[in-house]
N, C-alpha and C. Protein backbone atom coordinates (compact mmCIF):
# COMPACT_ATOMS: atom_id res chain seq x y z
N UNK A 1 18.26 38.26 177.07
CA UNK A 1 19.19 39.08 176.28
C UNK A 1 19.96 38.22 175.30
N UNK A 2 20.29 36.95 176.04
CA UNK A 2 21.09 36.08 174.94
C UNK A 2 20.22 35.59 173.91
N UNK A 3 18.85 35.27 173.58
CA UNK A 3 17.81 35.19 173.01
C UNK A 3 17.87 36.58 171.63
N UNK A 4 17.89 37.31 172.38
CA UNK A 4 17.66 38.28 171.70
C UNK A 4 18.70 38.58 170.56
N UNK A 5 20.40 38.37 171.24
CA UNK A 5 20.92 38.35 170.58
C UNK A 5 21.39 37.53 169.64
N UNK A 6 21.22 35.99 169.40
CA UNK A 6 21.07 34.83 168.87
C UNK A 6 20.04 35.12 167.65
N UNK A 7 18.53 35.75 167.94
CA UNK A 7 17.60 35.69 167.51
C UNK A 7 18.28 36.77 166.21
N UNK A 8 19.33 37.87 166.36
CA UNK A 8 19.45 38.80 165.66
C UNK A 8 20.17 38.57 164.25
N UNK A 9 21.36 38.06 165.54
CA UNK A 9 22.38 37.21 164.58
C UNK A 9 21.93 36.42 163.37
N UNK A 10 20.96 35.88 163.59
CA UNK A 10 19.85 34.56 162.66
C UNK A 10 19.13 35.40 161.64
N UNK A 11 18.74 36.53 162.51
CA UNK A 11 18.10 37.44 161.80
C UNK A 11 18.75 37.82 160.58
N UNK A 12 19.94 38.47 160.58
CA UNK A 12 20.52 38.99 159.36
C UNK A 12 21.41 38.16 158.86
N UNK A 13 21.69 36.92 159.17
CA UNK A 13 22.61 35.71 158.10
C UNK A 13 21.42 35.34 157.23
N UNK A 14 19.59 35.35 157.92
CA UNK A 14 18.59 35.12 156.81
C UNK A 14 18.51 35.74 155.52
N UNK A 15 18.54 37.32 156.13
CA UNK A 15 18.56 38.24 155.26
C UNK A 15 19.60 38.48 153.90
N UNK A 16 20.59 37.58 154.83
CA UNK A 16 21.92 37.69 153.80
C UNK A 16 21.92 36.81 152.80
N UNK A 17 21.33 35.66 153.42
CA UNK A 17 21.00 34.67 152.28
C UNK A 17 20.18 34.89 151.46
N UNK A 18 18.75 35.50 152.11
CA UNK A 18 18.05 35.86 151.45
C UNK A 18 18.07 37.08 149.95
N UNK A 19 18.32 38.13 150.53
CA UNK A 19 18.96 38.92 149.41
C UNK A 19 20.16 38.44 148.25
N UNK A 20 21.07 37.52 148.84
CA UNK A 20 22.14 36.98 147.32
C UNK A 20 21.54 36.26 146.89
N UNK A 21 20.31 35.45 147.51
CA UNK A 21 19.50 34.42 146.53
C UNK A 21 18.85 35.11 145.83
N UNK A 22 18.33 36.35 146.40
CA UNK A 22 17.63 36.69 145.29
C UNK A 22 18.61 37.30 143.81
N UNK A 23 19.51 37.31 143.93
CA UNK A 23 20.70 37.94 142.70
C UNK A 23 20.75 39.62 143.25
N UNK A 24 20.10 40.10 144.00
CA UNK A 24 20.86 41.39 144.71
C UNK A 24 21.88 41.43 146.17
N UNK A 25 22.83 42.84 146.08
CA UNK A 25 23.96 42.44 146.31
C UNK A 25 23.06 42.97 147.16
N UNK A 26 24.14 43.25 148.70
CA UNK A 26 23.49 43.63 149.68
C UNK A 26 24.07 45.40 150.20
N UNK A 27 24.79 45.99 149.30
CA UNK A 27 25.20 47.19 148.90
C UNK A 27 25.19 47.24 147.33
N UNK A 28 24.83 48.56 146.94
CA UNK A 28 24.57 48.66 145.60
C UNK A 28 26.17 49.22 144.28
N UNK A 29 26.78 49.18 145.10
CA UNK A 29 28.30 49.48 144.98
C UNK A 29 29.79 49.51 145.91
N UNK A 30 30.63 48.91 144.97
CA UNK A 30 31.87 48.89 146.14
C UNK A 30 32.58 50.05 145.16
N UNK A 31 33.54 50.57 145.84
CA UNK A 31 34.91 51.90 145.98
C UNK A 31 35.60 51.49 146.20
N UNK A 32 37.38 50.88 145.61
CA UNK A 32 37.98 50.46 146.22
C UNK A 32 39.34 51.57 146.12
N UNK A 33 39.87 51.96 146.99
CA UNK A 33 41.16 52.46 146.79
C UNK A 33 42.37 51.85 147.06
N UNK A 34 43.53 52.35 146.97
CA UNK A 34 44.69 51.45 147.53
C UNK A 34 45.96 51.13 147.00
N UNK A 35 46.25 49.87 147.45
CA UNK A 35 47.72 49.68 146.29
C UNK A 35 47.50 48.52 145.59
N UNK A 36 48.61 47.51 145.65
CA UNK A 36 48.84 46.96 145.20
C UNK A 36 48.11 45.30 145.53
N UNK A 37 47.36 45.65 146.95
CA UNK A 37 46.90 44.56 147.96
C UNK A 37 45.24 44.50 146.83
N UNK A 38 45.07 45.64 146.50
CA UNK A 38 43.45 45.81 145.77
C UNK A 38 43.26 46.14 144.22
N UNK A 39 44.46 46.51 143.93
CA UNK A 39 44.63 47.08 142.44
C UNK A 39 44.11 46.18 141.13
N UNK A 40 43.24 46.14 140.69
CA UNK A 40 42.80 44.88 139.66
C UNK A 40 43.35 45.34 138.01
N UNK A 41 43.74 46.33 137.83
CA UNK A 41 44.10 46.66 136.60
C UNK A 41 44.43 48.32 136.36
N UNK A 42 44.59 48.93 137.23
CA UNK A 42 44.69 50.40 136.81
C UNK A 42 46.30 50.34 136.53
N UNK A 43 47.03 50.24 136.90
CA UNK A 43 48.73 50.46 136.83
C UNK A 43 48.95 49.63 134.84
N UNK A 44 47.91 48.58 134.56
CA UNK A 44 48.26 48.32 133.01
C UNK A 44 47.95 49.50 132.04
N UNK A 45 47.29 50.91 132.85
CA UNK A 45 46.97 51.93 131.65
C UNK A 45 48.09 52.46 132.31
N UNK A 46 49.34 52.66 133.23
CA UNK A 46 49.98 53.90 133.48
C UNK A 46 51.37 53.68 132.82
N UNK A 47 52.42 55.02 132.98
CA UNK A 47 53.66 54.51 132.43
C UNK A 47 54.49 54.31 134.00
N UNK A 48 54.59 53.14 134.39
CA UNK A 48 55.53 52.49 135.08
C UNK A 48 55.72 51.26 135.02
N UNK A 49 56.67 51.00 135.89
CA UNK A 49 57.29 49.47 135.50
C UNK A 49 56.45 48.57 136.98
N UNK A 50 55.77 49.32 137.65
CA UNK A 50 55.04 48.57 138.34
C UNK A 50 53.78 47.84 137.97
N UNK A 51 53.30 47.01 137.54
CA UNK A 51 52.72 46.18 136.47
C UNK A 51 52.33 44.67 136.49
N UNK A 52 50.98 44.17 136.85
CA UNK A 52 51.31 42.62 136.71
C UNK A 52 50.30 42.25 135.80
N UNK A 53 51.10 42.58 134.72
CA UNK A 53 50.17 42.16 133.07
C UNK A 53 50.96 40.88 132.59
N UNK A 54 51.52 40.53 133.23
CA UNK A 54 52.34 39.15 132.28
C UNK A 54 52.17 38.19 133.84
N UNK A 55 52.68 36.40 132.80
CA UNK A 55 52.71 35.43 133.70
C UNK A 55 53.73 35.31 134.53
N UNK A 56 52.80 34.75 135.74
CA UNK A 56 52.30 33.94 136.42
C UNK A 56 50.90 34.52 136.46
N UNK A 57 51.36 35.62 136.88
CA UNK A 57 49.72 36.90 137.23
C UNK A 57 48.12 35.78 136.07
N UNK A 58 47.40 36.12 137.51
CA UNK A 58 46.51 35.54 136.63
C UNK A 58 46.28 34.00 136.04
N UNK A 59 46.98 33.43 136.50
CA UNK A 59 47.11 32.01 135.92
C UNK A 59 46.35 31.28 136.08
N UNK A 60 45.32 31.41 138.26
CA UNK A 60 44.26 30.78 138.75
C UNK A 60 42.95 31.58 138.32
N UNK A 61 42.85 32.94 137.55
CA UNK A 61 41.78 34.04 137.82
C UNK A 61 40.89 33.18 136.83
N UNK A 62 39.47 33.75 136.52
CA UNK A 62 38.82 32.85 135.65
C UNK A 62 39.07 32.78 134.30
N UNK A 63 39.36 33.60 133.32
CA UNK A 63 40.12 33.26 132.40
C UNK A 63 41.47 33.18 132.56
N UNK A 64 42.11 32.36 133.14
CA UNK A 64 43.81 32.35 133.56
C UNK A 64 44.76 33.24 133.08
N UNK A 65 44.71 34.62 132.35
CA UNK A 65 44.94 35.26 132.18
C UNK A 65 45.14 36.27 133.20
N UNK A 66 46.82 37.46 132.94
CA UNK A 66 46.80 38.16 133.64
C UNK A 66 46.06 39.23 133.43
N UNK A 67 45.54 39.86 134.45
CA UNK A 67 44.55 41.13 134.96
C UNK A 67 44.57 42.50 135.14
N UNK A 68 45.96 42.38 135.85
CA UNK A 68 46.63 43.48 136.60
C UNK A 68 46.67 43.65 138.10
N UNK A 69 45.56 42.00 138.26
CA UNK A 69 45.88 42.01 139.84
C UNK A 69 47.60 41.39 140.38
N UNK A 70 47.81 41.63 141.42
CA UNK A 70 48.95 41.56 141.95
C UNK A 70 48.87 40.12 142.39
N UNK A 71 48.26 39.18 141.77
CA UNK A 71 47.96 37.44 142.53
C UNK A 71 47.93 36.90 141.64
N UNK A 72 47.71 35.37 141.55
CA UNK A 72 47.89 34.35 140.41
C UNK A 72 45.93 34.29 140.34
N UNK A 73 45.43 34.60 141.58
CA UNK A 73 43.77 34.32 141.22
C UNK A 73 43.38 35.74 141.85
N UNK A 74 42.01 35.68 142.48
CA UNK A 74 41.36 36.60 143.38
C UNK A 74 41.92 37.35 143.96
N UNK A 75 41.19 39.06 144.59
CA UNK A 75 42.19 39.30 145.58
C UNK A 75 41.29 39.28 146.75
N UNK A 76 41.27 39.82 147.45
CA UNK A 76 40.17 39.80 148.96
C UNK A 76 39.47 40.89 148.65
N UNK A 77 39.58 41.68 147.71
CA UNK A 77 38.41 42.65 147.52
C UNK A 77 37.33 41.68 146.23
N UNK A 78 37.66 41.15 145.68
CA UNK A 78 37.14 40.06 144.76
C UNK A 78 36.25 39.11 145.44
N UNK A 79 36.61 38.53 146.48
CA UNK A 79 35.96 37.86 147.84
C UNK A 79 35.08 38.03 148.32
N UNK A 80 35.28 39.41 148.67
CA UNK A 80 33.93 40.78 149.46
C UNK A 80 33.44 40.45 148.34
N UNK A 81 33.34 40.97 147.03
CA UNK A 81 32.46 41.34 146.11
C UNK A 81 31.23 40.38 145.95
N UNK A 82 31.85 38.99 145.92
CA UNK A 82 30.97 38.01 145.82
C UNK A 82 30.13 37.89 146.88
N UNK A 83 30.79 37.69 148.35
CA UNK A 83 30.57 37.92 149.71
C UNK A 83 29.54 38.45 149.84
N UNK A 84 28.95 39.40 149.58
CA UNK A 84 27.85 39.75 149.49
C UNK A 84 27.04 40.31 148.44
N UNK A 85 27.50 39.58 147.82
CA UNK A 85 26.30 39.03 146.50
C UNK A 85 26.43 39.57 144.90
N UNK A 86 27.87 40.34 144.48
CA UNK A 86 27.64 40.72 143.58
C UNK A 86 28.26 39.28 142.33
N UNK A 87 27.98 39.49 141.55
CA UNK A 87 28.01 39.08 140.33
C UNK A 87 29.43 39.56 139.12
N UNK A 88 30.08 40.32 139.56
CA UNK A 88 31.24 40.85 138.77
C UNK A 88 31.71 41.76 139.61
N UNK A 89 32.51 42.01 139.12
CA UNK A 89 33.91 43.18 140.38
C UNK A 89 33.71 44.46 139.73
N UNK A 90 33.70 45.28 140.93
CA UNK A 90 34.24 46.68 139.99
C UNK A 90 35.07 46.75 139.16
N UNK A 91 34.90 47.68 138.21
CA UNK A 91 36.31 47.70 137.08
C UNK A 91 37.02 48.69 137.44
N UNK A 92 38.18 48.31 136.93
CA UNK A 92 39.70 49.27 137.19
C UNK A 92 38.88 50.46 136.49
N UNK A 93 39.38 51.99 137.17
CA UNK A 93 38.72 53.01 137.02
C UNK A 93 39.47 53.10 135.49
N UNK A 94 40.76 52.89 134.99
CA UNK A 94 41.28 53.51 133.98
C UNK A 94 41.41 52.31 132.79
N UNK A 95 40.87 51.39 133.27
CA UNK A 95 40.55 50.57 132.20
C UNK A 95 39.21 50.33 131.39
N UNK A 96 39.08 50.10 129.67
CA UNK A 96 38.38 49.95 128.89
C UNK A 96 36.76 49.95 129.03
N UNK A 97 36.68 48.97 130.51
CA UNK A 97 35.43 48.37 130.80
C UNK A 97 34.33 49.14 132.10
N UNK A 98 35.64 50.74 131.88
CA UNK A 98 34.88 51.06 133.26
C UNK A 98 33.71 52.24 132.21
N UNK A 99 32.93 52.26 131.96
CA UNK A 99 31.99 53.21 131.32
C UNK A 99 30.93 51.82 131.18
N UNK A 100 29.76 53.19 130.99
CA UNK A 100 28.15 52.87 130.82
C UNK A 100 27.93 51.93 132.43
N UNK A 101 26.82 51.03 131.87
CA UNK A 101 26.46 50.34 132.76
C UNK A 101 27.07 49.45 134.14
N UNK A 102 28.41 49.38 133.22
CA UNK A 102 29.64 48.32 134.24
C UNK A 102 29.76 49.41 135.71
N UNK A 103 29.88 50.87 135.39
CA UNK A 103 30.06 51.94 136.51
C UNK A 103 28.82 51.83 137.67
N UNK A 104 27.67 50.93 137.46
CA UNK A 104 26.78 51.14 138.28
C UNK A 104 27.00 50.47 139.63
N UNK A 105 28.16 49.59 139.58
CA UNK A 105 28.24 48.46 140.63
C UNK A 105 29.75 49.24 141.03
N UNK A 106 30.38 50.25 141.07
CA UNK A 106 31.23 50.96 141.37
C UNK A 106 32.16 50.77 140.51
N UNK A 107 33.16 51.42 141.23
CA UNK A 107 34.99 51.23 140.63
C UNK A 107 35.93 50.83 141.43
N UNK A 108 37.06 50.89 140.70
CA UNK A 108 37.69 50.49 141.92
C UNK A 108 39.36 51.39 141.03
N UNK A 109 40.04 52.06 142.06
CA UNK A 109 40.80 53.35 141.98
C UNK A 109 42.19 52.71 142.23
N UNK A 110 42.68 52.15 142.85
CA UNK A 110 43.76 51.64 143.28
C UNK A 110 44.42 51.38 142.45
N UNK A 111 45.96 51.92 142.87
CA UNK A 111 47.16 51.76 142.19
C UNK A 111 48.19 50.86 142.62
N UNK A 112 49.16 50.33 142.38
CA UNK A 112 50.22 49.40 143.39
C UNK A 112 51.18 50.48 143.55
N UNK A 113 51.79 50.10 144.02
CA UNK A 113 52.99 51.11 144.96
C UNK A 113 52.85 52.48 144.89
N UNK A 114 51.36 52.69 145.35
CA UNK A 114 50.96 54.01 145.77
C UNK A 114 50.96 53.71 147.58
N UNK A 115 50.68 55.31 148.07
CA UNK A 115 50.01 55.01 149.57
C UNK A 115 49.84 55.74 150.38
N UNK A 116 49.98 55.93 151.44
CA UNK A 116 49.16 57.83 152.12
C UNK A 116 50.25 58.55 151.62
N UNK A 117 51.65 58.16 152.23
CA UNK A 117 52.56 59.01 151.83
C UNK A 117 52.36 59.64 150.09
N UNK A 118 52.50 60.49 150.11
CA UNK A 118 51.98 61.19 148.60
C UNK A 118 53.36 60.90 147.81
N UNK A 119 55.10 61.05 148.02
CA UNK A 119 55.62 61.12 147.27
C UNK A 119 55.83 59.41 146.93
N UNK A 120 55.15 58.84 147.67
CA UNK A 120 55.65 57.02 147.40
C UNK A 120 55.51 56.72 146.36
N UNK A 121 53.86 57.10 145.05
CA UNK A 121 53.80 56.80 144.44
C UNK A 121 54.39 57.79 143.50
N UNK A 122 54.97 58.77 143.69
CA UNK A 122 55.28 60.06 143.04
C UNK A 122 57.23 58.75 142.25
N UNK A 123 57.22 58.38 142.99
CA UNK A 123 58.01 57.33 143.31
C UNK A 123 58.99 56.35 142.12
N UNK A 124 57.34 55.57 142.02
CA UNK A 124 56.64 54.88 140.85
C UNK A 124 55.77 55.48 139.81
N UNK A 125 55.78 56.37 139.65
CA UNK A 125 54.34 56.94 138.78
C UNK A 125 53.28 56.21 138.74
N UNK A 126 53.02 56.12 139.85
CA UNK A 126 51.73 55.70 140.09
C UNK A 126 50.49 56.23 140.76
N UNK A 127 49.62 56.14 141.23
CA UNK A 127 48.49 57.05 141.44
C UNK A 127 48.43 56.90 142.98
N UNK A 128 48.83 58.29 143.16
CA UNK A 128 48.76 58.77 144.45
C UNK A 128 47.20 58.45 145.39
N UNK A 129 46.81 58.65 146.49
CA UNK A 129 45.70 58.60 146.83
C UNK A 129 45.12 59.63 147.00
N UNK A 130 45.57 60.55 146.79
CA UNK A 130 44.58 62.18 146.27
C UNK A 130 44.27 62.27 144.58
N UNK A 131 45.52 61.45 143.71
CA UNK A 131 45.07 61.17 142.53
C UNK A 131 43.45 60.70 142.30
N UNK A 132 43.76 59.26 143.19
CA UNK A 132 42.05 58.41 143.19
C UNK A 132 41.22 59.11 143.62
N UNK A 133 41.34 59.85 144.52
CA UNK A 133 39.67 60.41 145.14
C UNK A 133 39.82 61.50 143.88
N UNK A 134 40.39 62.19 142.94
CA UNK A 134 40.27 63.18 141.78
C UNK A 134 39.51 62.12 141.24
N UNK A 135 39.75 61.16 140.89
CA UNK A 135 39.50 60.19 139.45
C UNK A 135 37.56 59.67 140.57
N UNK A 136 38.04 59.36 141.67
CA UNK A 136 36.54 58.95 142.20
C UNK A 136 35.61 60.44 141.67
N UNK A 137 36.26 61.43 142.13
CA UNK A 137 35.09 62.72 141.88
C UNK A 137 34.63 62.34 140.34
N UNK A 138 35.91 62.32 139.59
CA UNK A 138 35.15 62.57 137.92
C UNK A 138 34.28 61.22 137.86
N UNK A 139 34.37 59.92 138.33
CA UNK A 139 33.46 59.08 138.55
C UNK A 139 31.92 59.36 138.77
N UNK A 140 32.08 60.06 140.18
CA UNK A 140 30.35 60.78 140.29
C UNK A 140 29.90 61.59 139.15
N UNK A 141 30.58 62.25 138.59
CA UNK A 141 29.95 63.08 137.28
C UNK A 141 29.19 62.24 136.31
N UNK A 142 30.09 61.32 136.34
CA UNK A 142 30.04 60.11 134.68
C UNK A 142 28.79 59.24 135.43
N UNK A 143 28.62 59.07 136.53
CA UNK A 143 27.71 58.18 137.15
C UNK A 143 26.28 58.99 137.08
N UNK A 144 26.26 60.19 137.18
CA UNK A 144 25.12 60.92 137.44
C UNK A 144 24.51 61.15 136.25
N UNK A 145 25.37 61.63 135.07
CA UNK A 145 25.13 60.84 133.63
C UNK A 145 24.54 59.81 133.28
N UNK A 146 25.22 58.52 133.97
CA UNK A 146 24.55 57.34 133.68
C UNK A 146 23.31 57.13 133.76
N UNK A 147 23.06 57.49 135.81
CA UNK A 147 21.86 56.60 136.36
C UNK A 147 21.19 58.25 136.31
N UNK A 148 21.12 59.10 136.61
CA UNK A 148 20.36 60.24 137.09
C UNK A 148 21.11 60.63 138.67
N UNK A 149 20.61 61.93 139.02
CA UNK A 149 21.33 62.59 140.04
C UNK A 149 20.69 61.68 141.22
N UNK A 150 19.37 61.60 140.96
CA UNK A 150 19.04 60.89 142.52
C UNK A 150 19.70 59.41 142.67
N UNK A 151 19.42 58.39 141.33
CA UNK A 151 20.19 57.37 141.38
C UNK A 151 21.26 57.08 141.86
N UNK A 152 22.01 58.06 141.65
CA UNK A 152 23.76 57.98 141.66
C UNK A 152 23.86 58.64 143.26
N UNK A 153 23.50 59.53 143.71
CA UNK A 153 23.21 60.06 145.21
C UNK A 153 23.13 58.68 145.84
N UNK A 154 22.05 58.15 145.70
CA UNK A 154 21.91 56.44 146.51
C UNK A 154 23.09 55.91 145.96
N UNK A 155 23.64 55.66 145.00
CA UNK A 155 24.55 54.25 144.76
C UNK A 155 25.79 54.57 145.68
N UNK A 156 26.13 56.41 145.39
CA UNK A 156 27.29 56.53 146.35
C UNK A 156 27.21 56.43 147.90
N UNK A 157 26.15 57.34 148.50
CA UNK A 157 25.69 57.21 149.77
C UNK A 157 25.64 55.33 150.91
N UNK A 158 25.34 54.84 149.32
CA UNK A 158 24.71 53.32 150.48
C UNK A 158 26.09 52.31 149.62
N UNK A 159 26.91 53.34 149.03
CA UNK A 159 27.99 51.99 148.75
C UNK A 159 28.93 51.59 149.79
N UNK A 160 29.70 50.72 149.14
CA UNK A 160 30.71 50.12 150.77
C UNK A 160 32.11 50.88 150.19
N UNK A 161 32.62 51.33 150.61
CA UNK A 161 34.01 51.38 150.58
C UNK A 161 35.58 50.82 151.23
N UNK A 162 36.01 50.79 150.47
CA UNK A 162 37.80 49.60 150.87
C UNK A 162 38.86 50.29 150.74
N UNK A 163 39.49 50.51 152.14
CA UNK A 163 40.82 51.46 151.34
C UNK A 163 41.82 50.15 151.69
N UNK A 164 43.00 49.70 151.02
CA UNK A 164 44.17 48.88 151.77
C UNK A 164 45.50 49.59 151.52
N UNK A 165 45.94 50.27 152.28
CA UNK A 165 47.41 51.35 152.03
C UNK A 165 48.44 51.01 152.64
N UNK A 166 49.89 51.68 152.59
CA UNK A 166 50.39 51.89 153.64
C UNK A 166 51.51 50.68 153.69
N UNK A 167 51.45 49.86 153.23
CA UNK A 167 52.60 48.83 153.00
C UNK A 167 53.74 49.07 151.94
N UNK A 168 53.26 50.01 150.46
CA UNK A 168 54.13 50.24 149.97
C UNK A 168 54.73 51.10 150.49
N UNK A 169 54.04 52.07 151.53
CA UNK A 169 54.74 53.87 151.99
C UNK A 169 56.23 52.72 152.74
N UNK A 170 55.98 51.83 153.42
CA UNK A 170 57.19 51.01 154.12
C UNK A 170 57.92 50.79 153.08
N UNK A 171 57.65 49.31 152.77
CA UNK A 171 58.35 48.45 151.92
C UNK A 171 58.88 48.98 150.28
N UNK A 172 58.64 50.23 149.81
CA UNK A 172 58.98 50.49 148.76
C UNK A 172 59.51 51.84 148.44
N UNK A 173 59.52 52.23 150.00
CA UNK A 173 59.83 53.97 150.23
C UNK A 173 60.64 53.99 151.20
N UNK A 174 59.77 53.97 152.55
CA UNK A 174 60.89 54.19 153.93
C UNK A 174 61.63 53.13 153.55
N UNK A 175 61.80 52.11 153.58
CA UNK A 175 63.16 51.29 153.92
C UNK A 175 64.14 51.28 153.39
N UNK A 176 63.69 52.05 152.08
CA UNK A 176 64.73 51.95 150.84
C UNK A 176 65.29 53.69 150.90
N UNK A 177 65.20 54.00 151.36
CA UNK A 177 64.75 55.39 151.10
C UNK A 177 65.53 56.59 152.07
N UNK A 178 66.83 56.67 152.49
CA UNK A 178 67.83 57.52 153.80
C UNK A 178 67.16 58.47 154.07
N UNK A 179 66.79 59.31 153.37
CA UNK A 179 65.79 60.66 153.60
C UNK A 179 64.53 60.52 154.35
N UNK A 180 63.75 59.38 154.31
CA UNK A 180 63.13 59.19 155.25
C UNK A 180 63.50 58.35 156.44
N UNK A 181 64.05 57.22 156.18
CA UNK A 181 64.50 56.53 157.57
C UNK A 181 65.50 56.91 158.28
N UNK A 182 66.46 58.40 157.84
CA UNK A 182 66.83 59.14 158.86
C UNK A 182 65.89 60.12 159.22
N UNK A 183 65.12 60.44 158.82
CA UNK A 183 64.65 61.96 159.23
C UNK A 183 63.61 61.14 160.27
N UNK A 184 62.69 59.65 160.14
CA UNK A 184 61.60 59.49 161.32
C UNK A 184 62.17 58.12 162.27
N UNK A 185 61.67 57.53 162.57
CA UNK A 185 61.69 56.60 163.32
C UNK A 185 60.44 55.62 162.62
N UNK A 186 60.66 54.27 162.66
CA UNK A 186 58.72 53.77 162.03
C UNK A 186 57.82 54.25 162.93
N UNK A 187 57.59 54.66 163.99
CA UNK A 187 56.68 54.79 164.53
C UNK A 187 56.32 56.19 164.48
N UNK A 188 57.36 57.15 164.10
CA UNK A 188 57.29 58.52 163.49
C UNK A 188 56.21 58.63 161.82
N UNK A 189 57.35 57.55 161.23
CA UNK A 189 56.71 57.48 159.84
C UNK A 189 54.90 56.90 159.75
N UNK A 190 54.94 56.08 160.77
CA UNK A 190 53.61 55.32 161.10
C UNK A 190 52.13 56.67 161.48
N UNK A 191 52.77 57.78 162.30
CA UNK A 191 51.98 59.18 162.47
C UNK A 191 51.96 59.38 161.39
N UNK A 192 52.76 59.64 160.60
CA UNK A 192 52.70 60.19 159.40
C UNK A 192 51.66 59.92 158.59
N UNK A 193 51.94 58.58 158.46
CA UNK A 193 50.70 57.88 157.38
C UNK A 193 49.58 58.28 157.61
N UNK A 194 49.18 57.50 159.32
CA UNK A 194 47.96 57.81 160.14
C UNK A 194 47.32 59.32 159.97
N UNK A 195 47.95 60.46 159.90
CA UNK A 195 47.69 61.76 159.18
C UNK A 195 47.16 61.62 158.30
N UNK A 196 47.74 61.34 157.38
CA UNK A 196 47.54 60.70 155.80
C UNK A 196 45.92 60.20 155.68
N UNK A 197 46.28 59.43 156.12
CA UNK A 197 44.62 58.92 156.26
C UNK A 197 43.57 59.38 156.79
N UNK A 198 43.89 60.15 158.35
CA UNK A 198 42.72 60.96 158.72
C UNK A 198 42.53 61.87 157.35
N UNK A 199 43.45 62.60 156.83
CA UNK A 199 43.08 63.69 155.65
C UNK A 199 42.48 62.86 154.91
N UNK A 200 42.96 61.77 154.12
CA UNK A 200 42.06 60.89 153.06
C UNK A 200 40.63 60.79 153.33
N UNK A 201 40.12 60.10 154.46
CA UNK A 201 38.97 59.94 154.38
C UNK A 201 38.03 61.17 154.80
N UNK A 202 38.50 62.40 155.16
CA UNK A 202 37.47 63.56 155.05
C UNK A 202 37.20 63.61 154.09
């Protein structure tokens, strides 16, 4: 049995190598939703002051320029991307570069100081996470356009998806916020979210 499982393990780190050597990823698209932990540029098309278009932002990324990610380089969805084998990141759904061909390797939806809680980003004007799955739907339209209906059926079906939430619903809502940190308890507000999310991902 330990054979077997050794033998497996070996099995698919081959495969893994094997497939990024060959220049294919090992999913044909990533989805990313979220806040501010995944956000690569959507909040530079919105009107709020939540925003990391100026320096430091960006200073380590490959053109040292800021992005709109929330870091001086990479974020961990940037990581994954490479991780298994892609070649460029999804593009911010509401930025310049997300049409034609760039859409085939996914998008990525995420806002910063959004998060299950719906009024958090209502907050910030920022994009709720029922906003993104709207903006993911009009995505599949524009995708099925692109590649064809069966194409785009596979890219969504066998893509990976990333949600990272739930830190701004705390740190930028409840704590600040009397109306909620009298009315729950965190571990009240914590159901809450957890709701939140069972509804999200149906």
């Amino acid at each position: 049995m330990k054979f077997s499982s050794n033998f497996i393990v070996v099995f698919v780190l081959f495969a893994f190598v094997l497939t990024v050597a060959n220049g294919q990823p090992l999913v044909p698209a990533m989805f990313i939703f979220g806040d501010s932990v995944v956000d690569v540029g959507n909040n530079n098309n919105l009107y709020t002051i939540i925003k990391a278009d100026f320096p430091p932002y960006g200073r380590d990324f490959l053109n040292h320029k800021p992005t709109g990610r929330f870091c001086n380089g990479k974020l961990a969805s940037d990581f994954t991307a490479e991780n298994i084998g892609f070649t460029d990141y999804p593009p911010a759904y509401l930025s310049k570069k997300a049409k034609g061909n760039n859409l085939l390797i996914g998008a990525n939806f995420a806002s910063a100081s959004s998060g299950y809680y719906e009024t958090t980003a209502k907050l910030y004007h920022t994009l709720s996470l029922s906003k993104q799955l709207e903006n993911y739907k009009q995505y599949q339209n524009k995708l099925v356009a692109i590649a064809g209906k069966s194409n785009a059926s596979s890219i969504i079906s066998d893509g990976i998806y990333l949600i990272s939430s739930g830190s701004s619903d705390f740190l930028q809502n409840y704590y600040i916020n009397p109306l909620l940190y009298k009315s729950y308890t965190p571990d009240q507000f914590s159901d809450v979210l957890i709701e939140s999310y069972a509804n999200f991902i149906q």
